[in-house]
N, C-alpha and C. Protein backbone atom coordinates (compact mmCIF):
# COMPACT_ATOMS: atom_id res chain seq x y z
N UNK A 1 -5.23 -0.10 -25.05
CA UNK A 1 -4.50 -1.19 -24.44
C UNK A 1 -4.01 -0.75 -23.05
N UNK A 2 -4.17 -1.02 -21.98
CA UNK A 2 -3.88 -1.19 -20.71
C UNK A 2 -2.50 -0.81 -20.54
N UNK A 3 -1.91 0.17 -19.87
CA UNK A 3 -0.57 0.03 -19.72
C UNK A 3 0.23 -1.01 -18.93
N UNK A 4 1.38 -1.94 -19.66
CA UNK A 4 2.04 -2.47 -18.66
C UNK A 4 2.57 -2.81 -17.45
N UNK A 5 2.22 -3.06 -15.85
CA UNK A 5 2.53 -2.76 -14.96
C UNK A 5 3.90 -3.38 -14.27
N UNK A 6 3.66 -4.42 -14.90
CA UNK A 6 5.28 -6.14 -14.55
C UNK A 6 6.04 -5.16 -13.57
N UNK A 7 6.76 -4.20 -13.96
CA UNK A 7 7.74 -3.25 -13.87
C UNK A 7 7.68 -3.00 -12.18
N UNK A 8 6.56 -1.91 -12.27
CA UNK A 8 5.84 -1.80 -10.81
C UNK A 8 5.72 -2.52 -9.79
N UNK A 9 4.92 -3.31 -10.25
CA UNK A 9 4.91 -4.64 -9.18
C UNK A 9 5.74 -5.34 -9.13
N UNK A 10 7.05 -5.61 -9.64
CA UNK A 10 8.13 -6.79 -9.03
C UNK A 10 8.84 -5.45 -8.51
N UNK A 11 9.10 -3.86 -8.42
CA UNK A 11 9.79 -3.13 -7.75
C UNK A 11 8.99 -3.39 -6.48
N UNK A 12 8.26 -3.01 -6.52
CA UNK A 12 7.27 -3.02 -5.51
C UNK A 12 7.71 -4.54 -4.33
N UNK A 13 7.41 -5.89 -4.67
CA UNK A 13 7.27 -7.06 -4.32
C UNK A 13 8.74 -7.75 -4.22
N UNK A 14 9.69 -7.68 -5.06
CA UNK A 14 10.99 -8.04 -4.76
C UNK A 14 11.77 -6.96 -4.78
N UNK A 15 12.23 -5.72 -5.40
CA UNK A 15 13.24 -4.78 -5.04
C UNK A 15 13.52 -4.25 -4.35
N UNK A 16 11.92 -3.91 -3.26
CA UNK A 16 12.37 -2.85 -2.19
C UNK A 16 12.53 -3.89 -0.85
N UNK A 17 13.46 -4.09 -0.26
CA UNK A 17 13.85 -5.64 0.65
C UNK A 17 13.02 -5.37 2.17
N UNK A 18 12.16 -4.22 2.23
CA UNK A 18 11.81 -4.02 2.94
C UNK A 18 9.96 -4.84 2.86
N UNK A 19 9.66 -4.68 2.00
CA UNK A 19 8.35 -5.02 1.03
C UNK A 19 8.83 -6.88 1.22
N UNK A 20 9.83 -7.23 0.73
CA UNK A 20 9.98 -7.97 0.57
C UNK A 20 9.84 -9.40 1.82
N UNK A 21 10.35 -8.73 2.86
CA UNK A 21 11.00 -9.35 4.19
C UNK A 21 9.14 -9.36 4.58
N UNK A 22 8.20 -8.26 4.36
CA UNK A 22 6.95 -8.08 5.19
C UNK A 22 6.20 -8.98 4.13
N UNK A 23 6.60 -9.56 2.91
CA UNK A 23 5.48 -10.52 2.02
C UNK A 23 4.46 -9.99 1.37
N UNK A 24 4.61 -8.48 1.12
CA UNK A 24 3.08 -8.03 0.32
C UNK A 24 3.46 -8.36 -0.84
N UNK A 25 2.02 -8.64 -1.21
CA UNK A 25 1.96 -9.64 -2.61
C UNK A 25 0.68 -8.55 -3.43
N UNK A 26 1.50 -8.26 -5.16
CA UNK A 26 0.14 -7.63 -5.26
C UNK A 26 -0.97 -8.34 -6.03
N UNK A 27 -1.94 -7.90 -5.52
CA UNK A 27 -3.06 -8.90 -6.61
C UNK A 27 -3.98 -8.20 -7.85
N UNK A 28 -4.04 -6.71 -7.53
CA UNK A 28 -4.43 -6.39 -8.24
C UNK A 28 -3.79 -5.13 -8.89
N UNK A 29 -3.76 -4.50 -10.00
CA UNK A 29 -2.62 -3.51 -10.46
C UNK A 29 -3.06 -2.95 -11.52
N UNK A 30 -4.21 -1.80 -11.49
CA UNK A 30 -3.90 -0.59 -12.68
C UNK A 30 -4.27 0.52 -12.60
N UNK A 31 -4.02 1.03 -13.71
CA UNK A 31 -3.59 2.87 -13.38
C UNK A 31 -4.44 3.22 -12.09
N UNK A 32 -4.08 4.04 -11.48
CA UNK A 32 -4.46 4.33 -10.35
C UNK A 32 -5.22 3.59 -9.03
N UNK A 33 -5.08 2.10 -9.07
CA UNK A 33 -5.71 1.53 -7.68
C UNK A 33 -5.16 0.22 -8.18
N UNK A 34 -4.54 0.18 -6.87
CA UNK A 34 -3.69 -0.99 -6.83
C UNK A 34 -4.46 -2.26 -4.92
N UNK A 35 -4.52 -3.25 -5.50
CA UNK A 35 -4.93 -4.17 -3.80
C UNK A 35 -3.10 -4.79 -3.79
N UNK A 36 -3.40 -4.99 -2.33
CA UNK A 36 -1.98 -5.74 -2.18
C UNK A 36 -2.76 -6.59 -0.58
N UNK A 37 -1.96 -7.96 -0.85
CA UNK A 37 -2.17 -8.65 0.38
C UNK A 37 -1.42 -8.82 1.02
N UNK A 38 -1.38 -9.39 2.31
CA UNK A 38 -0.11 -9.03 2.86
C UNK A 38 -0.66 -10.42 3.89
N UNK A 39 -0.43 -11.72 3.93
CA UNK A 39 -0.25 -13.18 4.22
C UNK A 39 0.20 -13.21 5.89
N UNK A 40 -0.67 -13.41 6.97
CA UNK A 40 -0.07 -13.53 8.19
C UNK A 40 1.32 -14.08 8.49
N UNK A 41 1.57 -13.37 9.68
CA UNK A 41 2.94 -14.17 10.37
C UNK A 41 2.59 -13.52 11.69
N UNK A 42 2.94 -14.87 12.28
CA UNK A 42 3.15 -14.29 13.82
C UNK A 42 3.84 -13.34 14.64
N UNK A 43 4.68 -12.73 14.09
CA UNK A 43 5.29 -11.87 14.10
C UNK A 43 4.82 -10.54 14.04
N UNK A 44 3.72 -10.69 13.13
CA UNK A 44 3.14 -9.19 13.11
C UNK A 44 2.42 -8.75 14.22
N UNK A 45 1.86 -10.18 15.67
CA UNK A 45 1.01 -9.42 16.67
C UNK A 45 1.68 -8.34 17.24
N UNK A 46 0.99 -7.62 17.81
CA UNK A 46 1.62 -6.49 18.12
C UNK A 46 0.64 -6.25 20.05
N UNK A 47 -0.39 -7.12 20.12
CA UNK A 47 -0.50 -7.34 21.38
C UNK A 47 -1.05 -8.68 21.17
N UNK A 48 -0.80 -9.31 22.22
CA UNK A 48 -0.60 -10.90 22.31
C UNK A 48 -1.95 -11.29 23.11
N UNK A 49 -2.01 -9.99 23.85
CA UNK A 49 -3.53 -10.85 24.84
C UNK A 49 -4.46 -10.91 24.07
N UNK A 50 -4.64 -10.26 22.43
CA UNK A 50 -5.94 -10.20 22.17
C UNK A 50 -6.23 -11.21 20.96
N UNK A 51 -5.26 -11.85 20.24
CA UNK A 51 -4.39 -11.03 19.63
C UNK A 51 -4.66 -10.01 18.64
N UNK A 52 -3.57 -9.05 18.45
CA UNK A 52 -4.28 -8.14 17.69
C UNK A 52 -2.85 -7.72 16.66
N UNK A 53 -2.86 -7.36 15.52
CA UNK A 53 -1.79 -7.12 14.52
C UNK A 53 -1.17 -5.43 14.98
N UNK A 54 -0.16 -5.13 14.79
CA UNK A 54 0.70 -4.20 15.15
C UNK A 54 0.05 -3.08 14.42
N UNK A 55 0.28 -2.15 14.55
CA UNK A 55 -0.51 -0.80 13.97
C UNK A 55 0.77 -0.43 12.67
N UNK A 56 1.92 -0.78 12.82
CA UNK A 56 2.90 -0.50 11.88
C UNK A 56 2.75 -1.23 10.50
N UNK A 57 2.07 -2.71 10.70
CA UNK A 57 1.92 -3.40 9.84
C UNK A 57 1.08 -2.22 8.62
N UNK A 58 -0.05 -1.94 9.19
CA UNK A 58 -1.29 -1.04 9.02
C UNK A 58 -0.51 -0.02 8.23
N UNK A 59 0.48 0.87 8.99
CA UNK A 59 1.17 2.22 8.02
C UNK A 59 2.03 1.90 7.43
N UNK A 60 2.48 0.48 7.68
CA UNK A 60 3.54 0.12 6.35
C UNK A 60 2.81 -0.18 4.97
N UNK A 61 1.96 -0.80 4.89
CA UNK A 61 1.27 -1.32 3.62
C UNK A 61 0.52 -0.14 3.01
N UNK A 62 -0.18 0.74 4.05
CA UNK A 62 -0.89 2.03 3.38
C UNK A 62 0.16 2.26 2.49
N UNK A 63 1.67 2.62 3.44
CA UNK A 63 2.26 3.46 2.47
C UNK A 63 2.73 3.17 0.89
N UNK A 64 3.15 1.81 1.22
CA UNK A 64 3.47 1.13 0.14
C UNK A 64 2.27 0.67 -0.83
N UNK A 65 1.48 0.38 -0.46
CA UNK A 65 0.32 0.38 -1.63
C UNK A 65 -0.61 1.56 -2.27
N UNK A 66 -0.16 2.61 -1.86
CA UNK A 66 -0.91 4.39 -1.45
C UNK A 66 0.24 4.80 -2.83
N UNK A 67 1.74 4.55 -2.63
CA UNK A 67 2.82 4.69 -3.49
C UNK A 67 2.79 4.40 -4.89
N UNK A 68 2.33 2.88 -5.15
CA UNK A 68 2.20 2.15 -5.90
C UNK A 68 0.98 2.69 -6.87
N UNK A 69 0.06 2.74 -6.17
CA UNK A 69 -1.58 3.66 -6.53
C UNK A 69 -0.65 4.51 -7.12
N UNK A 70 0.15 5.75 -7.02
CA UNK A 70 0.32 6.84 -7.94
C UNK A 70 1.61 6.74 -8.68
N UNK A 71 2.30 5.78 -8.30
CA UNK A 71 3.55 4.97 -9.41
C UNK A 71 2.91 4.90 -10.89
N UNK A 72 1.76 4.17 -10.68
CA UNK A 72 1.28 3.07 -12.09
C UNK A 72 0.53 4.39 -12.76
N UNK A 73 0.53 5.68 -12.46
CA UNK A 73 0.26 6.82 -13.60
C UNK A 73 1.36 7.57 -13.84
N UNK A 74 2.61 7.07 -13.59
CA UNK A 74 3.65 7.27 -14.06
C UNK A 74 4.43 6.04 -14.91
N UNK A 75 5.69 6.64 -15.25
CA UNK A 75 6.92 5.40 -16.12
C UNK A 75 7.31 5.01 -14.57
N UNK A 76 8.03 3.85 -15.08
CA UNK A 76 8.91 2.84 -13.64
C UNK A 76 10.47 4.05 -13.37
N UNK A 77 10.45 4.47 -14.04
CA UNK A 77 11.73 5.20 -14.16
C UNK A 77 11.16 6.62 -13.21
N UNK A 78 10.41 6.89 -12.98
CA UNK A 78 9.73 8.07 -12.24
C UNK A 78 10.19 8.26 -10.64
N UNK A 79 10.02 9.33 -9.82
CA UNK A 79 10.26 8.96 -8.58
C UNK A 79 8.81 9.57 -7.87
N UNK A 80 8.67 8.69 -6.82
CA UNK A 80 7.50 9.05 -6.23
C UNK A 80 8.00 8.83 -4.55
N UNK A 81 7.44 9.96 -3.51
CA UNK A 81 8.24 9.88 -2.64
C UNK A 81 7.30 10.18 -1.57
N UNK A 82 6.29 9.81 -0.50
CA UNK A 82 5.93 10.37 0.79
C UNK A 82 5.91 11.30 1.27
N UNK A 83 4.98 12.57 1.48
CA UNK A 83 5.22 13.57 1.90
C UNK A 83 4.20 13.61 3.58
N UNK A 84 2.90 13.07 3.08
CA UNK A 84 2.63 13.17 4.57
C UNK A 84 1.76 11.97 4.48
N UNK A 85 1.19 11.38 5.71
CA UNK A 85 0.49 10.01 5.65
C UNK A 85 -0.45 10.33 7.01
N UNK A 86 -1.76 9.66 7.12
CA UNK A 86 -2.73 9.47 8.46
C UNK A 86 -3.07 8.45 8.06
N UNK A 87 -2.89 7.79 9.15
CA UNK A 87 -3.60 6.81 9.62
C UNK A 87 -4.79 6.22 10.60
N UNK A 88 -5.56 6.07 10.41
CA UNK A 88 -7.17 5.81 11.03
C UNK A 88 -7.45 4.38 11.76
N UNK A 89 -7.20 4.04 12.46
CA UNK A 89 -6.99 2.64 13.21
C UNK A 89 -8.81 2.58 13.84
N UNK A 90 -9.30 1.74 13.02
CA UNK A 90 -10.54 1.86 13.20
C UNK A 90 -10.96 0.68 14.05
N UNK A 91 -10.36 -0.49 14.04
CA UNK A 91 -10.68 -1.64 14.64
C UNK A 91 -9.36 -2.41 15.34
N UNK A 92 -9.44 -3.35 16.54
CA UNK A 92 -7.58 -4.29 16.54
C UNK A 92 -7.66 -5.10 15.15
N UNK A 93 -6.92 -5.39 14.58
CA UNK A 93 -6.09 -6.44 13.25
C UNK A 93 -6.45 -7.60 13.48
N UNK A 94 -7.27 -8.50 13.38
CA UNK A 94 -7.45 -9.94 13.95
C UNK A 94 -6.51 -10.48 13.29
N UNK A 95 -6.03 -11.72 14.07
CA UNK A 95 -4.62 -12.23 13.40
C UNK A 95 -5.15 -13.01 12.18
N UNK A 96 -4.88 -12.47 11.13
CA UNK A 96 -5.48 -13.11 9.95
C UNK A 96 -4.37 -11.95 8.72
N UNK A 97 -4.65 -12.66 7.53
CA UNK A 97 -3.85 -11.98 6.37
C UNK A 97 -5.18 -11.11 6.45
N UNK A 98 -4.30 -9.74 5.53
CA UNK A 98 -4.88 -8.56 5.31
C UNK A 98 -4.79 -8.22 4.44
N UNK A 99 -5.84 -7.24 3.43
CA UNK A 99 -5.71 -7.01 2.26
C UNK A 99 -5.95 -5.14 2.51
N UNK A 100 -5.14 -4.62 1.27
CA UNK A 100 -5.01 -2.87 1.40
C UNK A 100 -5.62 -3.01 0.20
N UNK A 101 -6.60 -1.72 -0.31
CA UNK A 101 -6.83 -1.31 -1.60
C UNK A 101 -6.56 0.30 -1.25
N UNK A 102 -6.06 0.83 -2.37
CA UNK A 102 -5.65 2.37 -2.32
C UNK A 102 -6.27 2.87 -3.73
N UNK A 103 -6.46 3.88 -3.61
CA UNK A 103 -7.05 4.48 -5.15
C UNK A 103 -6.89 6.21 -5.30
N UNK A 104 -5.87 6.35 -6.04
CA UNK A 104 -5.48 8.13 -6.46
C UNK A 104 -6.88 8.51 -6.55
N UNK A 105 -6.68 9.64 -5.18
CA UNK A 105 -8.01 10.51 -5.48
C UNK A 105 -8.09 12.27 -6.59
N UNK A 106 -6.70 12.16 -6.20
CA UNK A 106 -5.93 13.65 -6.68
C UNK A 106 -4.77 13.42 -7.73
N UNK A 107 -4.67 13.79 -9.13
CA UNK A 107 -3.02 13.77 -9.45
C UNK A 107 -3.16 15.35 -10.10
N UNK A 108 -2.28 15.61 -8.89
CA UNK A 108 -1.36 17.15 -9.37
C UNK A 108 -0.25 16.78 -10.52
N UNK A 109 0.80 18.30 -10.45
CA UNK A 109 1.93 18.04 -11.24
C UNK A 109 2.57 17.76 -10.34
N UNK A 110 2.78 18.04 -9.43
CA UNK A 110 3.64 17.87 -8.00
C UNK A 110 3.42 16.77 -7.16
N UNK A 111 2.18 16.72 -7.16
CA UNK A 111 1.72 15.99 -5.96
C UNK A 111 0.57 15.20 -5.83
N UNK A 112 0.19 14.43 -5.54
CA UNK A 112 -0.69 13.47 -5.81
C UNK A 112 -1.43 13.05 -4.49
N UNK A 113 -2.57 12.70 -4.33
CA UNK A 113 -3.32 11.93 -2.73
C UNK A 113 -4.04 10.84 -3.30
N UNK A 114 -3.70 10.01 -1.78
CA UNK A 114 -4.43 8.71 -2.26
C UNK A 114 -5.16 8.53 -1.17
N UNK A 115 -6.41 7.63 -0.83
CA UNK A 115 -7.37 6.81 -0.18
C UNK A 115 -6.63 5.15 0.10
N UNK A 116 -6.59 5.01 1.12
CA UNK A 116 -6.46 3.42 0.97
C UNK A 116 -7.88 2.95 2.19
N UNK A 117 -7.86 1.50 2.04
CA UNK A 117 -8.67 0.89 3.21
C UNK A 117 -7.81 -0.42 3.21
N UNK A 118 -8.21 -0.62 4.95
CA UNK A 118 -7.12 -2.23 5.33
C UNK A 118 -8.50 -3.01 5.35
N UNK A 119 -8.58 -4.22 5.58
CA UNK A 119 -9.38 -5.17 5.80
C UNK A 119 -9.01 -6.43 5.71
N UNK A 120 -9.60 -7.53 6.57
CA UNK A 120 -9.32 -8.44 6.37
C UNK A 120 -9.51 -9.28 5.25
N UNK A 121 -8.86 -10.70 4.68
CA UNK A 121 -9.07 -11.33 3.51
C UNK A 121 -10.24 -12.10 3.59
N UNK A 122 -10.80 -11.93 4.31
CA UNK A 122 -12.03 -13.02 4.65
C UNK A 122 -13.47 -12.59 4.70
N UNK A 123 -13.13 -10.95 4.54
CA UNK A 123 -14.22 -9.82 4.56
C UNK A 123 -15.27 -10.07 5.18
N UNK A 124 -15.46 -10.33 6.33
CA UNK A 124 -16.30 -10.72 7.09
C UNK A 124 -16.73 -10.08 8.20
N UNK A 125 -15.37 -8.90 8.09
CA UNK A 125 -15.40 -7.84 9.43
C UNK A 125 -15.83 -6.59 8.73
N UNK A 126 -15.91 -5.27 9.30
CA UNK A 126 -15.65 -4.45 8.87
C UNK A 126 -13.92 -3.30 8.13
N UNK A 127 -14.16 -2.61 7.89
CA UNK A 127 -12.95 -2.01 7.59
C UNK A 127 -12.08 -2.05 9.31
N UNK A 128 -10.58 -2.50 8.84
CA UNK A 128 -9.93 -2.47 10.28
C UNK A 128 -9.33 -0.80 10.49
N UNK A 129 -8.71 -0.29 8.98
CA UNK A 129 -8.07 0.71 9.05
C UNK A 129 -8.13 1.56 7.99
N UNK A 130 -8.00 2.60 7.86
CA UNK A 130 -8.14 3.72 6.96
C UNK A 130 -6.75 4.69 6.30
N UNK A 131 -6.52 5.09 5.55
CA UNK A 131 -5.52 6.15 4.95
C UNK A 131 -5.75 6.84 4.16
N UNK A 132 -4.50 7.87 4.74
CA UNK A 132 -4.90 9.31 3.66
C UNK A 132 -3.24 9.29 3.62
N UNK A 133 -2.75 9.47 2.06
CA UNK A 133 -1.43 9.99 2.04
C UNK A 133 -1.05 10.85 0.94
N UNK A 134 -0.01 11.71 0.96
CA UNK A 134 0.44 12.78 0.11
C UNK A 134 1.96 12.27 -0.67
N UNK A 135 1.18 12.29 -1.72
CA UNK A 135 2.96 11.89 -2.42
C UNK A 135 3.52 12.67 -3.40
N UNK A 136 4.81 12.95 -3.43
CA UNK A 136 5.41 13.99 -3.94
C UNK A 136 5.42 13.11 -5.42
N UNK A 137 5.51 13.68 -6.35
CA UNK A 137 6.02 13.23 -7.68
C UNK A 137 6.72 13.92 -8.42
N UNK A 138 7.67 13.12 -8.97
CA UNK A 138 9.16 13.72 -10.15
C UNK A 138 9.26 13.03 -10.92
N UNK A 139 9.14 13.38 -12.56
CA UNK A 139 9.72 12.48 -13.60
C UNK A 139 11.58 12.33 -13.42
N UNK A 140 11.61 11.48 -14.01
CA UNK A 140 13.13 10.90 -14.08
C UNK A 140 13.61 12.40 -15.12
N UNK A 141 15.10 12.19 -14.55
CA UNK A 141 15.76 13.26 -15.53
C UNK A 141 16.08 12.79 -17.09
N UNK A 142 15.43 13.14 -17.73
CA UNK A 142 16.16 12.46 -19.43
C UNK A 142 17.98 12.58 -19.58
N UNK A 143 18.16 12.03 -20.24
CA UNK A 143 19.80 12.02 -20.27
C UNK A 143 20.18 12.32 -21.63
């Protein structure tokens, strides 16, 4: 039976107010590879003549969907924390919603790496952006 994810993904989508305010939505969710979309706003151009989406948009969602990827092989009660991140800006962001898929390539006891790719929802382009990130991992303390 599939482990439960509910948990994950509403931390993920409503708890962290940061996640929240940027609209990633997840669509897809289990053990180890998680997609998340993330729904335009104008707000996100980040140059106007072209237009083209902000590069932050890009390392915000890696991180948070890169996170999530090595959350869901843990309990919700777990901590999982960023240790190092690259980012690969392969194309400008056409102003359009964007979709991240990430997938644990590595799980240490410590430490974990993930793969993500950005792309648009319309898949019609190529990959816009690329990631590599390092995440620390800690079980919760029992009490």
């Amino acid at each position: 039976m599939p482990k439960d994810l509910s948990r994950h993904i509403r931390f993920l989508e409503d708890e962290v107010p940061f996640n929240r305010h940027m609209g990633f939505e997840v669509v897809h969710c289990e053990e180890g590879f998680v997609r998340v979309r993330i729904p335009f706003r104008p707000v996100f151009i980040g140059d106007p003549r072209r237009p083209a989406l902000h590069g932050g948009i890009f390392s915000a969602v890696i991180d948070a969907c890169g996170g999530l990827a090595v959350w869901t092989l843990f309990d919700v009660e777990d901590l999982i924390s960023t240790v190092d991140m690259r980012v690969d800006y392969l194309r400008p962001g056409p102003a359009t919603t964007i979709i991240a898929e990430s997938r644990v390539v590595r799980m240490g006891n410590r430490v974990s790496v993930v793969n993500t790719v950005v792309y648009p929802e319309n898949r019609n382009e190529e990959i816009l952006a690329e990631g590599r990130a390092v995440y620390n991992t800690r079980k919760a303390k029992a009490d």
